[in-house]
C-alpha atoms as a PDB file:
ATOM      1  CA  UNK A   1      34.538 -14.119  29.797  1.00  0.00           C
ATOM      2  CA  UNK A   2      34.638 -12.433  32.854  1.00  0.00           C
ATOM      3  CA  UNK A   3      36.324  -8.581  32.722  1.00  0.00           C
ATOM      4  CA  UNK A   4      37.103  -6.603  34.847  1.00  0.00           C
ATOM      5  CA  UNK A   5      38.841  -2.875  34.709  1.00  0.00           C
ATOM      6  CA  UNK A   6      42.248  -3.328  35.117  1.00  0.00           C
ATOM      7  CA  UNK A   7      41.963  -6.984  32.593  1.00  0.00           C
ATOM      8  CA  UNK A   8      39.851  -4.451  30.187  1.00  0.00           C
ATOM      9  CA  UNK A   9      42.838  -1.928  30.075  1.00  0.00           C
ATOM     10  CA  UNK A  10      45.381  -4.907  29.150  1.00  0.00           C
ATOM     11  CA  UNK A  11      43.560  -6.462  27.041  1.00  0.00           C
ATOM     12  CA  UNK A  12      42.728  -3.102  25.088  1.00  0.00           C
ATOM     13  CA  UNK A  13      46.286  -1.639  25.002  1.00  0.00           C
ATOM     14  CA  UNK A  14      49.253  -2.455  22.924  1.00  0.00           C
ATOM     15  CA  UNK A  15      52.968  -2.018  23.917  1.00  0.00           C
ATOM     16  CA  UNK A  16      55.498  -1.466  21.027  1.00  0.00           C
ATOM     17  CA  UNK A  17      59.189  -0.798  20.484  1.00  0.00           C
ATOM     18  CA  UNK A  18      59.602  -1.304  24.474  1.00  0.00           C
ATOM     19  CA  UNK A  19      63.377  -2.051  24.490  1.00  0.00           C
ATOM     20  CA  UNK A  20      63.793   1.878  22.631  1.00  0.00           C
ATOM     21  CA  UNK A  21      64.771   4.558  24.939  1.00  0.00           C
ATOM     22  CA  UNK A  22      64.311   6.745  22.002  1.00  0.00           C
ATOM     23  CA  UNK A  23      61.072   5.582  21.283  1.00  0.00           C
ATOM     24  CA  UNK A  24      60.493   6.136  24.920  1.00  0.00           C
ATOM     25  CA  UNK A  25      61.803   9.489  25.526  1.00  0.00           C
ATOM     26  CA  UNK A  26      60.270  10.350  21.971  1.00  0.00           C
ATOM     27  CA  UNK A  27      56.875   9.598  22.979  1.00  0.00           C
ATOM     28  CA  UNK A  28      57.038  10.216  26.353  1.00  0.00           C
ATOM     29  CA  UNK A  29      56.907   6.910  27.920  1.00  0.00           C
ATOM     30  CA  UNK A  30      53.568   6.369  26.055  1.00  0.00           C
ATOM     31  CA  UNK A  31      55.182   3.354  23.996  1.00  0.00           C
ATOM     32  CA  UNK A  32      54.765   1.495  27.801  1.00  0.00           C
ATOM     33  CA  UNK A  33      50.936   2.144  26.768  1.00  0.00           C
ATOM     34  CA  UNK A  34      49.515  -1.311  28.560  1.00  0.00           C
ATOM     35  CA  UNK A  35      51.386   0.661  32.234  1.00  0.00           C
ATOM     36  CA  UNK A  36      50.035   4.056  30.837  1.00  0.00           C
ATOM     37  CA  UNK A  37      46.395   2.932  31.158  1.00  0.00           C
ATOM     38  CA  UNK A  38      46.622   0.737  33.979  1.00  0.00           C
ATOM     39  CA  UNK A  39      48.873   3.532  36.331  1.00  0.00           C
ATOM     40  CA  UNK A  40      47.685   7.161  34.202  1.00  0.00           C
ATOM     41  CA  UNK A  41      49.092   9.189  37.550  1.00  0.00           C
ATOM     42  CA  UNK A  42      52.688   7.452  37.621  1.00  0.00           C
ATOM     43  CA  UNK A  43      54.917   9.077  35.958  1.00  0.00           C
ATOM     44  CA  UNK A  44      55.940   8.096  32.734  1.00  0.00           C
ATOM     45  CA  UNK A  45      59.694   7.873  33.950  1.00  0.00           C
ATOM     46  CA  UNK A  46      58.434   4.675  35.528  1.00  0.00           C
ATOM     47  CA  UNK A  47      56.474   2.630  33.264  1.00  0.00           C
ATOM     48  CA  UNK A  48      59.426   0.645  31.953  1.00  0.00           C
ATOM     49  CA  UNK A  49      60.247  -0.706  35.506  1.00  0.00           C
ATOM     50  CA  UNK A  50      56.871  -1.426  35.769  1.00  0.00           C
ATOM     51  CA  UNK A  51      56.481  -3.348  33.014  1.00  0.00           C
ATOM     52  CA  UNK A  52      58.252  -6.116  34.114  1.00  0.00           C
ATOM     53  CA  UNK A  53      56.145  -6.636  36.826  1.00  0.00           C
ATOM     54  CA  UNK A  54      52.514  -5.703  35.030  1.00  0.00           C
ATOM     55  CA  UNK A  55      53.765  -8.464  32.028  1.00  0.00           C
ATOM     56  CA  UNK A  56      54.763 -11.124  34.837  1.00  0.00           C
ATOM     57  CA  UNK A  57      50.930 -10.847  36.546  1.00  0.00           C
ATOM     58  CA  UNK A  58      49.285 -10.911  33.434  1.00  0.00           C
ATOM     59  CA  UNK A  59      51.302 -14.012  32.929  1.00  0.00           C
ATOM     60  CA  UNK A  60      50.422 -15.602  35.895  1.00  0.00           C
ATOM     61  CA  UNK A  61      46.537 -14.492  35.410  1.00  0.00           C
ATOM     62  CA  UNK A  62      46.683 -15.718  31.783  1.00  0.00           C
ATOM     63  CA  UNK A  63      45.876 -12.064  30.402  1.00  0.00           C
ATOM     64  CA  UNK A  64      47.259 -11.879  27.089  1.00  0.00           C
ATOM     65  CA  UNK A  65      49.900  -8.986  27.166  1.00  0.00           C
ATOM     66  CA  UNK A  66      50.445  -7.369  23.725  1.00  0.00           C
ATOM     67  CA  UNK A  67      53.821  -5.748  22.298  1.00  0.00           C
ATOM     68  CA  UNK A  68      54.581  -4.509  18.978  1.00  0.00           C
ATOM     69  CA  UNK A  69      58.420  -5.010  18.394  1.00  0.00           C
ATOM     70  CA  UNK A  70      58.328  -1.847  16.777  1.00  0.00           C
ATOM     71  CA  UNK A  71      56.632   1.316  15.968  1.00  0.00           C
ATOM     72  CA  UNK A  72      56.282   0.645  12.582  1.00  0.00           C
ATOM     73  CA  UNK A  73      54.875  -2.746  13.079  1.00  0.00           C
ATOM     74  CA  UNK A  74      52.360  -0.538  15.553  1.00  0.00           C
ATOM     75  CA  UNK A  75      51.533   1.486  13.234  1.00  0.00           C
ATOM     76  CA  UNK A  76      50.709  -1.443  10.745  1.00  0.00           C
ATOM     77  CA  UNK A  77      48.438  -3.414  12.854  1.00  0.00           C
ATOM     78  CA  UNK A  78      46.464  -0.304  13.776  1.00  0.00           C
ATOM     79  CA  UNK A  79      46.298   0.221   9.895  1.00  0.00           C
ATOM     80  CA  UNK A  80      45.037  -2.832   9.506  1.00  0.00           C
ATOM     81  CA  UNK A  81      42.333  -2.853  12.555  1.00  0.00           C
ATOM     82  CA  UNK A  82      40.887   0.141  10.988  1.00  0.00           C
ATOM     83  CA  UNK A  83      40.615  -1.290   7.678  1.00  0.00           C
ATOM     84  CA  UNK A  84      38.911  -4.037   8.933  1.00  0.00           C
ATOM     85  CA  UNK A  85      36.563  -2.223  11.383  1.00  0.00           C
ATOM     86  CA  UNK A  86      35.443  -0.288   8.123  1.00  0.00           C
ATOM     87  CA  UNK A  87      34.199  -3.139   6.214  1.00  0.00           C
ATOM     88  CA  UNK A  88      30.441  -3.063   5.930  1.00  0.00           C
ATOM     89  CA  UNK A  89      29.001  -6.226   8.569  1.00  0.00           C
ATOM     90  CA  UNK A  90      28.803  -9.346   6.826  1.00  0.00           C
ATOM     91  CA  UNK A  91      32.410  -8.137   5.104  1.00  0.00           C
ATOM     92  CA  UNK A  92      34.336  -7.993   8.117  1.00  0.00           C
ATOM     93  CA  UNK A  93      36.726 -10.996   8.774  1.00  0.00           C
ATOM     94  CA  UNK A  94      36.508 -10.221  12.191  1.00  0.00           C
ATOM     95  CA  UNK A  95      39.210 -11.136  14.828  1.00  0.00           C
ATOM     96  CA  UNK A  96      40.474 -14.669  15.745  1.00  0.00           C
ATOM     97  CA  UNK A  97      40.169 -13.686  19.566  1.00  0.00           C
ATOM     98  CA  UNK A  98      41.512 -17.884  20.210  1.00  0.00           C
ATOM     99  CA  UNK A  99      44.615 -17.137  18.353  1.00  0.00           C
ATOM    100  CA  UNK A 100      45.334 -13.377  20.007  1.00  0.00           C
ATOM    101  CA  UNK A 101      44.614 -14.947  23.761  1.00  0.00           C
ATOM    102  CA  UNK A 102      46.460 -18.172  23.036  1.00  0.00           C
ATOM    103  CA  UNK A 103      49.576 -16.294  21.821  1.00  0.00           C
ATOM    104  CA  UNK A 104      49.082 -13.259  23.767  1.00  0.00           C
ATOM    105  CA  UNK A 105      51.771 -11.129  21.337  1.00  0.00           C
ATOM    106  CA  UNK A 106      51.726  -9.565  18.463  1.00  0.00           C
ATOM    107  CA  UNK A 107      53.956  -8.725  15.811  1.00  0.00           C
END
């Protein structure tokens, strides 16, 4: 698969609890984490009315565009990523990358 920067930093990044402005003001726009990386120099005041537009081009260049509904469920999947990263190799279940770029969302 071909990669380039800006498809590295989507495809690297998670979203979550997006539709928060708590979460948002909270974390300082770093929820919008996919915009963060792609645009570090705009502020973060602007990443949710970017967002519309990044998740719409990475729709139309079938680039999977992840978002956690929440923080919690953030939080979980990192959890588990770590947990499986830490397995000896040969233990680790590894990552079904068809499923993630088929569905292009998490939970």
């Amino acid at each position: 698969m071909e990669r380039d920067w800006a498809k590295c930093q989507v495809l690297t990044t998670a979203n979550y609890n997006t539709t928060s402005k708590v979460s948002e003001w909270l974390s300082g726009g770093l929820n919008f984490q996919i915009e963060h990386h792609l645009f570090p120099t705009i502020s973060h005041t602007h990443l949710r009315e970017i967002s519309g537009i990044v998740k719409k081009t990475c729709g139309e260049f079938r680039v999977p565009y992840f978002e956690h509904k929440s923080y919690w469920g953030a939080l979980k999947h990192h959890y588990e990523h770590l947990k499986r990263m830490g397995k000896p190799p040969g233990e680790c279940q590894g990552v079904d990358f068809k499923q993630i770029f088929e569905a292009g969302k998490v939970e």
